[in-house]
N, C-alpha and C. Protein backbone atom coordinates (compact mmCIF):
# COMPACT_ATOMS: atom_id res chain seq x y z
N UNK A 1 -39.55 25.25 -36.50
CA UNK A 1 -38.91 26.18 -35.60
C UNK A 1 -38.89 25.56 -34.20
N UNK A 2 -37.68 26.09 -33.37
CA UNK A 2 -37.80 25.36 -31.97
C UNK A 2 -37.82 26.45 -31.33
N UNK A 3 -38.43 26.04 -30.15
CA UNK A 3 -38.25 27.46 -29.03
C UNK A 3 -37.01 27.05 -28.26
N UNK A 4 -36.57 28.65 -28.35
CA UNK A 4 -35.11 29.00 -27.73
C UNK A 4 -34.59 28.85 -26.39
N UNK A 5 -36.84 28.83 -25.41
CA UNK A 5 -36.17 28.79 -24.06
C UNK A 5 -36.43 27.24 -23.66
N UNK A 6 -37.57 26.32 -24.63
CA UNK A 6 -37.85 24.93 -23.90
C UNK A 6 -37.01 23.92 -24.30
N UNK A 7 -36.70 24.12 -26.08
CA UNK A 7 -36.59 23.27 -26.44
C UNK A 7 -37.95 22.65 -27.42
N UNK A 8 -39.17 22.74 -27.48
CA UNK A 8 -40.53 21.98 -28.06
C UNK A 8 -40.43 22.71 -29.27
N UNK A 9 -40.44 21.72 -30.56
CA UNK A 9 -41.10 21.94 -31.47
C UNK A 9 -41.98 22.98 -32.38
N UNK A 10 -42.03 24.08 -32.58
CA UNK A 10 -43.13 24.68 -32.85
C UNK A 10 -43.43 25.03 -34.35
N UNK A 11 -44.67 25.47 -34.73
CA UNK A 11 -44.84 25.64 -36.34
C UNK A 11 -44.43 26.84 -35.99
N UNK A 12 -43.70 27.03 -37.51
CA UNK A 12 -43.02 28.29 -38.00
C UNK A 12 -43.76 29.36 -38.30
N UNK A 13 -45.09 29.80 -38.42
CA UNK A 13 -45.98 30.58 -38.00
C UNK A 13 -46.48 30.74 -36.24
N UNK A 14 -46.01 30.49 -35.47
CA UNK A 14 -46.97 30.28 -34.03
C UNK A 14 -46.14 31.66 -33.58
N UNK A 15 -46.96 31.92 -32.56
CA UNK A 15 -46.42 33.86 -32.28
C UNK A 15 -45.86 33.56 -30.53
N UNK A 16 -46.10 32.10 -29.97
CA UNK A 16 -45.80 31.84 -28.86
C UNK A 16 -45.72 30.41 -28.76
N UNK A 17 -44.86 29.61 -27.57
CA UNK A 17 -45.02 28.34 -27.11
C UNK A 17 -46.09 27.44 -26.93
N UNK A 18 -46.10 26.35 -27.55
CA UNK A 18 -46.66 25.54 -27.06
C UNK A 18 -46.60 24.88 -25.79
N UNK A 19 -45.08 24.57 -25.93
CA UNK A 19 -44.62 24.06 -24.24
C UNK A 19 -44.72 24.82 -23.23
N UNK A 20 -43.99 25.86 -23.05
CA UNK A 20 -43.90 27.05 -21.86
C UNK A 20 -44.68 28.00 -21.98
N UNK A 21 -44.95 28.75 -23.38
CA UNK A 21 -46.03 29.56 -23.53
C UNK A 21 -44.96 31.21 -23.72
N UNK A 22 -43.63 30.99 -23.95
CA UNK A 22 -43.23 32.01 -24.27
C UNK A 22 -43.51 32.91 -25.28
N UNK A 23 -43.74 34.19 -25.59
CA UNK A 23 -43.89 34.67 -27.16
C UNK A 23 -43.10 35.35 -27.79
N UNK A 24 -42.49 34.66 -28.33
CA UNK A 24 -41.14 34.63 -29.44
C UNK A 24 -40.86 35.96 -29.66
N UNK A 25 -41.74 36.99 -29.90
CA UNK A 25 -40.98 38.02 -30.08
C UNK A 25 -40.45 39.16 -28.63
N UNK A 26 -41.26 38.85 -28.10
CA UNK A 26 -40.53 39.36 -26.92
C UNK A 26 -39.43 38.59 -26.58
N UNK A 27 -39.55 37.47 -26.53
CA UNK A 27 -38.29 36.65 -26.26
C UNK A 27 -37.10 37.31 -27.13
N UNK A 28 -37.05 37.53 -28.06
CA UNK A 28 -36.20 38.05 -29.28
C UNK A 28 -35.66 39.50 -28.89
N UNK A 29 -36.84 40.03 -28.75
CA UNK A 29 -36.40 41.90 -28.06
C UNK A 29 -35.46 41.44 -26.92
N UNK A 30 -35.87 40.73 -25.92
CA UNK A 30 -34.98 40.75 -24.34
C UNK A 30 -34.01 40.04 -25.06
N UNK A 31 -33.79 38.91 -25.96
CA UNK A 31 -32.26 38.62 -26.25
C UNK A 31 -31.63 39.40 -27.16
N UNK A 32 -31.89 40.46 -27.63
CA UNK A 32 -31.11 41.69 -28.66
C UNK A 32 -30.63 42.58 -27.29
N UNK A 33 -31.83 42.51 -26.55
CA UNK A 33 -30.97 44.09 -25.48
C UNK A 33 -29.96 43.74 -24.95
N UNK A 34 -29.49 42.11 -24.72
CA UNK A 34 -28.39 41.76 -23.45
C UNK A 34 -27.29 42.29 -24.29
N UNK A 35 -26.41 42.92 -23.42
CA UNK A 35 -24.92 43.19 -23.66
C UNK A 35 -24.31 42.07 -24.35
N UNK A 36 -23.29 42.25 -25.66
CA UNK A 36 -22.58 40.94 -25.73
C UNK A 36 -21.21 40.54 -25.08
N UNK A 37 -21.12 39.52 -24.58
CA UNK A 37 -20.32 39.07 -23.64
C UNK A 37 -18.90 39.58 -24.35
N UNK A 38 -18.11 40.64 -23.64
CA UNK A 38 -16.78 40.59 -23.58
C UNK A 38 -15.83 39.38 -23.29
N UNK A 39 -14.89 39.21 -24.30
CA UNK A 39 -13.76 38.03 -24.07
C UNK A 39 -12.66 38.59 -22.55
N UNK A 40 -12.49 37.55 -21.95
CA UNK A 40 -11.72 37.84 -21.45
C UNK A 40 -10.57 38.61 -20.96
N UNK A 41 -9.68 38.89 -20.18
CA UNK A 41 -8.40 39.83 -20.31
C UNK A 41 -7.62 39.23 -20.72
N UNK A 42 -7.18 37.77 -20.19
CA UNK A 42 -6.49 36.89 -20.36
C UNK A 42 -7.26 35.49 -20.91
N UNK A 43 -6.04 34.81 -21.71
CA UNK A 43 -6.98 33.58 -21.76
C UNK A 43 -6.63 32.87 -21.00
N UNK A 44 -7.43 31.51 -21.07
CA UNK A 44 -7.49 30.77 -19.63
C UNK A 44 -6.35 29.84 -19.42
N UNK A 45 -5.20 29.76 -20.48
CA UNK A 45 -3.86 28.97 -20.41
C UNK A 45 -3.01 29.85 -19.74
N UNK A 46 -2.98 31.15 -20.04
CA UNK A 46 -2.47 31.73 -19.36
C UNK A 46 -2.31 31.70 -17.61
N UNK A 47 -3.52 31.84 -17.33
CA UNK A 47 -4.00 31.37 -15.64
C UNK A 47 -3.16 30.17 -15.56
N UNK A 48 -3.77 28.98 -16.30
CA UNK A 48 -3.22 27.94 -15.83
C UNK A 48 -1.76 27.41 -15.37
N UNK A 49 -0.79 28.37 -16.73
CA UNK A 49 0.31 27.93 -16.54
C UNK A 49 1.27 29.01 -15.37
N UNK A 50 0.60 30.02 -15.05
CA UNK A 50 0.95 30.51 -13.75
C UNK A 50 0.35 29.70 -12.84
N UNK A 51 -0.61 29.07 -12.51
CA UNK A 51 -1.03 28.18 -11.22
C UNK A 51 0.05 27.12 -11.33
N UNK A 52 0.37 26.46 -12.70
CA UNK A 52 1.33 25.38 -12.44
C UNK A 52 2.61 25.76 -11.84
N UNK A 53 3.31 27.11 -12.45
CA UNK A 53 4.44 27.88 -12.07
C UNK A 53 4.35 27.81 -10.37
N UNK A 54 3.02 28.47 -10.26
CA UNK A 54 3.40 28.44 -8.62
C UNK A 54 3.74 27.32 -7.67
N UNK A 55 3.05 26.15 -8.15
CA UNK A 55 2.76 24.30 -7.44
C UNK A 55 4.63 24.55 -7.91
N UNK A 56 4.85 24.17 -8.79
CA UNK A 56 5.75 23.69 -9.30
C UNK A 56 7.02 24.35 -8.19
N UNK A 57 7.16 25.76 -8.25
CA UNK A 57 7.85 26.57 -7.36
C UNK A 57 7.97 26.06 -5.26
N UNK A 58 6.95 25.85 -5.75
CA UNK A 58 6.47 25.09 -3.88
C UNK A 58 6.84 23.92 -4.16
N UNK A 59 6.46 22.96 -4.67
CA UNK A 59 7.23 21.66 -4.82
C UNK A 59 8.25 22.15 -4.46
N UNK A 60 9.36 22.57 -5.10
CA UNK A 60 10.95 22.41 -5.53
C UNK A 60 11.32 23.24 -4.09
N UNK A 61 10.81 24.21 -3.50
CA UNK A 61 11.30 24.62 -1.89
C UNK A 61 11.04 23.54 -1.21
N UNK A 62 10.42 22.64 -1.40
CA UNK A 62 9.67 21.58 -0.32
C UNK A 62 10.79 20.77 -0.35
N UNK A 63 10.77 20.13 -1.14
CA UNK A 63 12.36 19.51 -1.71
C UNK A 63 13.37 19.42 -0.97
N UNK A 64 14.04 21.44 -1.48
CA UNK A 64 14.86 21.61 -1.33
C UNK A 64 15.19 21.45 0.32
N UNK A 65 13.96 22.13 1.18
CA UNK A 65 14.04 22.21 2.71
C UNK A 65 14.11 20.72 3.00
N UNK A 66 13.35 19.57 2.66
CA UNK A 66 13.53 18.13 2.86
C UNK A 66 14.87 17.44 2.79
N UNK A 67 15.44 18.07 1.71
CA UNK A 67 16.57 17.54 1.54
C UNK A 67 17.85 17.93 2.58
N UNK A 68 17.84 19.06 2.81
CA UNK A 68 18.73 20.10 3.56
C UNK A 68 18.52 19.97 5.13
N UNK A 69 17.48 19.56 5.70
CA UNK A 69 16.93 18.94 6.99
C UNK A 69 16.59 17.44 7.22
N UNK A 70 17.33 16.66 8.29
CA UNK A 70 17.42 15.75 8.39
C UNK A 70 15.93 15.06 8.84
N UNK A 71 15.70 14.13 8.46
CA UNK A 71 14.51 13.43 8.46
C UNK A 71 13.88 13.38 10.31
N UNK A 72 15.15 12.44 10.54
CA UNK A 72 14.72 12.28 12.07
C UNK A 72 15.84 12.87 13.13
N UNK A 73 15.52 13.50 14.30
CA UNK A 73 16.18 14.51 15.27
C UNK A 73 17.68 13.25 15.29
N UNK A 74 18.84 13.83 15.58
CA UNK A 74 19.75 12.68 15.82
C UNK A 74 19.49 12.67 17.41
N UNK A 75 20.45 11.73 17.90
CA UNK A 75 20.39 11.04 19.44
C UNK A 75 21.38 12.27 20.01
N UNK A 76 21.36 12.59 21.13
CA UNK A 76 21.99 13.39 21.52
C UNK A 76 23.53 12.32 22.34
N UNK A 77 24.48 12.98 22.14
CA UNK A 77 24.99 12.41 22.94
C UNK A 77 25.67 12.73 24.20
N UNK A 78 25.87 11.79 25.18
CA UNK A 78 25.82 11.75 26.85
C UNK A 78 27.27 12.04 26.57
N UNK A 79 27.08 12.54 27.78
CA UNK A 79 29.20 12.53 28.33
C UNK A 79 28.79 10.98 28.81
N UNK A 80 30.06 10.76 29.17
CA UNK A 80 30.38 9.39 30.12
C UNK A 80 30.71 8.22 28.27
N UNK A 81 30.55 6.63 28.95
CA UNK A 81 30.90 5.59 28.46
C UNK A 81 29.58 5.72 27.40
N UNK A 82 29.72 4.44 26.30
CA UNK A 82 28.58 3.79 25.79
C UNK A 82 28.07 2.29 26.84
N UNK A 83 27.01 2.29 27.32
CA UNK A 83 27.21 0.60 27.88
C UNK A 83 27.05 -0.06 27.02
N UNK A 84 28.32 -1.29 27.15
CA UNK A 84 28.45 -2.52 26.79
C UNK A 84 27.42 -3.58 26.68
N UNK A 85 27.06 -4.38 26.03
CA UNK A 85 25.88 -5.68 26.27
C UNK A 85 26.62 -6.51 27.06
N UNK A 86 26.00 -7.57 27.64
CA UNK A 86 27.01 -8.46 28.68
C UNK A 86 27.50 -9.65 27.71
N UNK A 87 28.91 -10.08 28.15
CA UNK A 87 29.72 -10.94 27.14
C UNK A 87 29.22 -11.68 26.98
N UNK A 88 28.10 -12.84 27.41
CA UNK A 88 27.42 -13.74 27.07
C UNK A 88 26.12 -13.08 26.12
N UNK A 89 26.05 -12.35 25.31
CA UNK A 89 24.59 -11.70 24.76
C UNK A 89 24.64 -12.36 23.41
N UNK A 90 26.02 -12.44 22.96
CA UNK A 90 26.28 -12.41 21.43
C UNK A 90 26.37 -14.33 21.01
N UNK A 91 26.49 -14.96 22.63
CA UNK A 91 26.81 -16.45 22.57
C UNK A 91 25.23 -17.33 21.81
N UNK A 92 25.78 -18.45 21.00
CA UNK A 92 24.47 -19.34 20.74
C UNK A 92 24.23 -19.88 22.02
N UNK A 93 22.91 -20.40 22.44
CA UNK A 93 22.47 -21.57 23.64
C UNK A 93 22.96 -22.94 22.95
């Protein structure tokens, strides 16, 4: 027999631990009284594939606003001329 709470070894007659010193049958009464664990409402794929739904949903606005808005502000432009470079700029030495 092993004990339930250490783990050690024990003979299958012993009324308590060797290791920790628990005694098995009380141990036994307090694990009959606990409530047994209710399953869930949902299972847990469920959750998941709404968390992905949502990423997934934000991605694709992110996107969409990235795409639809230009990366960098444009240059504004001046009244008047563009200036020219001077005619010698474009010459080899």
């Amino acid at each position: 027999m092993k004990c339930p709470n250490c783990g050690v070894a024990a003979l299958s007659g012993a009324k308590e631990c060797a290791g920790c010193g628990v005694i098995f049958e009380k141990f036994k009464k307090k694990l009959d009284s606990l409530p047994t664990p209710t399953p869930p409402r949902f299972p847990l794929w469920f959750g998941r594939t709404i968390a992905a739904a949502i990423v997934l949903a934000w991605m694709l606005g992110l996107a969409v606003y990235y795409r639809s808005h230009p990366g960098r502000p444009q240059p504004r432009r001046v009244s008047g001329t563009i200036p020219l470079p001077p005619p010698d700029a474009h010459e080899n030495p």
